[in-house]
Protein backbone atom coordinates (compact mmCIF):
# COMPACT_ATOMS: atom_id res chain seq x y z
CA UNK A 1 0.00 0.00 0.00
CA UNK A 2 1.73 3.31 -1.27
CA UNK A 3 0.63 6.78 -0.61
CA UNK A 4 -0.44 8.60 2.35
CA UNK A 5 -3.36 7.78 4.90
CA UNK A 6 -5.69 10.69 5.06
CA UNK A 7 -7.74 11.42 8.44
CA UNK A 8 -10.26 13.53 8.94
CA UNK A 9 -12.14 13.85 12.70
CA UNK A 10 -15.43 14.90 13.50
CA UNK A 11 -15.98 15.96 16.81
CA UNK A 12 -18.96 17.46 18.11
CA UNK A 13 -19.76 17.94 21.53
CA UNK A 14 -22.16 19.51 21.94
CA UNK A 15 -24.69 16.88 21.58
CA UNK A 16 -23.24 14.94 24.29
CA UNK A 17 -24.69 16.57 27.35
CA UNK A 18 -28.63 17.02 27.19
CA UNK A 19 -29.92 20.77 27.80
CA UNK A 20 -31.38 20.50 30.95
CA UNK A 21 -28.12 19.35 33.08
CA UNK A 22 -25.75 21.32 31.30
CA UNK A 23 -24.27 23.13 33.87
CA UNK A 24 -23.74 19.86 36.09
CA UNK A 25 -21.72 18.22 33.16
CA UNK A 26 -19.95 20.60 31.15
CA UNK A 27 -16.27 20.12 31.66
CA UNK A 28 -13.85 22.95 31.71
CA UNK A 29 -15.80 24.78 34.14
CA UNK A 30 -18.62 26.67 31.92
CA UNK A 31 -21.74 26.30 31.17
CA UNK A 32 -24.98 27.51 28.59
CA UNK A 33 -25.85 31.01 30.29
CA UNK A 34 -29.69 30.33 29.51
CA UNK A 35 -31.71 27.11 30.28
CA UNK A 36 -32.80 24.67 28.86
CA UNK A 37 -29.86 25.34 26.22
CA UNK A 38 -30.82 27.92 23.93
CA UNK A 39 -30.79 28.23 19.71
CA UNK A 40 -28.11 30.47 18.23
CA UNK A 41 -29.74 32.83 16.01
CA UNK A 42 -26.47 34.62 14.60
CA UNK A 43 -23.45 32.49 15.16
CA UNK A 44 -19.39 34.23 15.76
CA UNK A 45 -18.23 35.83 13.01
CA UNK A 46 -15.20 38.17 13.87
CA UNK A 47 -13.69 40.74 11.70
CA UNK A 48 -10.74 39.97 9.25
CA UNK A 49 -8.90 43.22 10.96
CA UNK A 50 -9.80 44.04 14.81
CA UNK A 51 -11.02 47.43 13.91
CA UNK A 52 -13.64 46.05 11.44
CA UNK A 53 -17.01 45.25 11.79
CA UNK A 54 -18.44 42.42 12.95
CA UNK A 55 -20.22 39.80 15.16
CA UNK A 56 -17.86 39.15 18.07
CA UNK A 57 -20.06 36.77 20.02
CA UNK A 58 -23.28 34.50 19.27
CA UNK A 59 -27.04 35.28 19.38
CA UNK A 60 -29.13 32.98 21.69
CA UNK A 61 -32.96 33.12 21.15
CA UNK A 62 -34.57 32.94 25.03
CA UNK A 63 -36.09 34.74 27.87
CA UNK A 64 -35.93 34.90 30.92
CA UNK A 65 -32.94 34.77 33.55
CA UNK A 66 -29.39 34.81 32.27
CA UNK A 67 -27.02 32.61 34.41
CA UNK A 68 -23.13 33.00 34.35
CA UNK A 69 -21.58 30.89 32.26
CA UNK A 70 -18.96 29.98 34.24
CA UNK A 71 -17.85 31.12 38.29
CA UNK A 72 -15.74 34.56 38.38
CA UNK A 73 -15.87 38.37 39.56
CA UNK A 74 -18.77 40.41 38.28
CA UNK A 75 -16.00 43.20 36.31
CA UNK A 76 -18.92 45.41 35.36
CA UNK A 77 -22.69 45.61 35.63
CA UNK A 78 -24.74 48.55 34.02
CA UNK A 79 -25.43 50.57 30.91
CA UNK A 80 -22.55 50.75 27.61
CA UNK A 81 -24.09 52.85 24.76
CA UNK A 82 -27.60 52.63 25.59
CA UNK A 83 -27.68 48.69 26.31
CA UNK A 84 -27.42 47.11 29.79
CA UNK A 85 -24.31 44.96 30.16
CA UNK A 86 -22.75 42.37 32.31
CA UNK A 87 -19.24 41.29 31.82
CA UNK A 88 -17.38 38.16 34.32
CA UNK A 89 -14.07 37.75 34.44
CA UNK A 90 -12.92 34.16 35.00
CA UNK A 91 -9.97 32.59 36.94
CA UNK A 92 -8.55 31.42 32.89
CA UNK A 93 -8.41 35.29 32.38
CA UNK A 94 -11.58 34.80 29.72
CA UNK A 95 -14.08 38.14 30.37
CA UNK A 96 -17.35 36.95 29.22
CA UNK A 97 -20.50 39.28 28.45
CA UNK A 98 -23.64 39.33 28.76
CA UNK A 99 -26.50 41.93 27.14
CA UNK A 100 -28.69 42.97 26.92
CA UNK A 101 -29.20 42.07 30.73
CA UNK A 102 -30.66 43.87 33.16
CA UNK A 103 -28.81 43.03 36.39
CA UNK A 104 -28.99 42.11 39.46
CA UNK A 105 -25.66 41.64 40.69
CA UNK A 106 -23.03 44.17 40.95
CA UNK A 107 -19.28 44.81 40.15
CA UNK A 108 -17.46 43.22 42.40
CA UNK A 109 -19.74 40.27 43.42
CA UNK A 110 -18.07 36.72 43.26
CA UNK A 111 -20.49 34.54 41.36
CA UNK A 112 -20.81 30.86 40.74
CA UNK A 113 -21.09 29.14 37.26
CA UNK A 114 -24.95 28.63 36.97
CA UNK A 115 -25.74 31.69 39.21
CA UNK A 116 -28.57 34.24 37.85
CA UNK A 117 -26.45 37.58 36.77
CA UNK A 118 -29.93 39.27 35.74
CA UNK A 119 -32.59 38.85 33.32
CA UNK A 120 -32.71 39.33 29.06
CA UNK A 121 -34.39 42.17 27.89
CA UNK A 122 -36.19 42.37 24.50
CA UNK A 123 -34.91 44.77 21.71
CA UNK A 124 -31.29 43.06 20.40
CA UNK A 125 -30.71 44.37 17.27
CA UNK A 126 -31.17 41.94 14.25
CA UNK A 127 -33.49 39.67 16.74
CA UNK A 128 -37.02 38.69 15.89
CA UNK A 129 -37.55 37.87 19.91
CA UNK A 130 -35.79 38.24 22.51
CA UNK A 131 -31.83 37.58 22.11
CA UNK A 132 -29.40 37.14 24.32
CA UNK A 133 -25.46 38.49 22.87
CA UNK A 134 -22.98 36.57 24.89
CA UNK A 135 -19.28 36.97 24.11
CA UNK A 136 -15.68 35.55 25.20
CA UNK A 137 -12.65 37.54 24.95
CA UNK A 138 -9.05 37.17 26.25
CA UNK A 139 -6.86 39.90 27.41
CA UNK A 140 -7.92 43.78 27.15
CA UNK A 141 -7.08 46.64 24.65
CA UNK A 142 -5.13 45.67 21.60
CA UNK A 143 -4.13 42.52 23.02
CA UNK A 144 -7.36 41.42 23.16
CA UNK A 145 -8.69 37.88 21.32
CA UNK A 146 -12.49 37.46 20.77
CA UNK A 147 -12.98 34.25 21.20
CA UNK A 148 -16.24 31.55 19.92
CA UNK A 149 -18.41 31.35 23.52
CA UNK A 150 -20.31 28.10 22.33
CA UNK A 151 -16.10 26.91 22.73
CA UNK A 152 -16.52 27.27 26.24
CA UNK A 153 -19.11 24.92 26.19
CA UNK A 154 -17.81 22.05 24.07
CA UNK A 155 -20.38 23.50 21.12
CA UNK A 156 -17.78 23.74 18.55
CA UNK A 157 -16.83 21.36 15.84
CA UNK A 158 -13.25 20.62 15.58
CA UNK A 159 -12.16 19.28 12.27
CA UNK A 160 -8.65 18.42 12.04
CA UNK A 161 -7.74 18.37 8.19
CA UNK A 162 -4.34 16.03 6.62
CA UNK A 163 -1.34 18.73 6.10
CA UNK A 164 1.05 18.16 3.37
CA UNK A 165 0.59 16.90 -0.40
CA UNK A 166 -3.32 17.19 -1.49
């Protein structure tokens, strides 16, 4: 047998741990910041160049309370440009946000992963109902890397793709 083997893996998460105990099960220390686990409406799509346009987080369809996706300090809570805003910054150095939210926690306040932060309020643009925009970033400023949420989450395919001769 000549030439060279060719693998291609599939991995997908996500569908391993049911909606309602996702918090419980999720490893990696995050979970779904709405329950039961909520349909992405408008999926990450970061700019090609960091002062671009774009969609730097997911859309999840829900109402309701919004939980924190994972345990951390409450960085800020309260209004950015007319929309009501929670970010968390975790122990991994990951600042995830949360909006439009109104709170009920503070900045400051420790919070567990699963812990209501506040609750989604209707009027996100580009949403037909009620949509909650939750983003992941690393680092602050210029150094900062937007990162795919639903990754905290195991909600993110992984392909790995042969290298070398096609």
């Amino acid at each position: 047998m000549s030439g060279v083997v060719r693998v291609v893996v599939v991995l997908v998460l996500s569908s391993l741990v049911p909606a309602a105990d996702a918090h419980a099960r999720i490893p990696g220390g995050y979970g779904w910041p709405m329950l039961p686990r909520p349909a992405v409406s408008r999926g990450f799509d970061p700019p090609v160049q960091r002062w671009l346009a774009g969609h730097r987080g997911v859309d999840l369809v829900g109402t309701g309370a919004v939980l924190a996706a994972g345990a951390g300090t409450v960085r800020f809570a309260g209004t950015v440009a007319d929309k009501q805003v929670v970010s968390i910054l975790h122990a991994d150095g990951i600042v995830t946000t949360y909006e439009p939210v109104e709170p009920t926690v503070s900045a400051g306040a420790v919070v567990a992963r699963g812990s209501p932060i506040g609750t989604l309020l209707p009027g996100h643009p580009g949403c037909a109902t009620s949509c909650l925009h939750w983003g992941a970033r690393r680092g602050t400023g210029r150094s900062a890397v937007y990162l795919d949420p639903r990754a905290l989450v195991g909600a993110v395919r992984v392909r790995l793709l042969p290298v070398g001769d096609g």
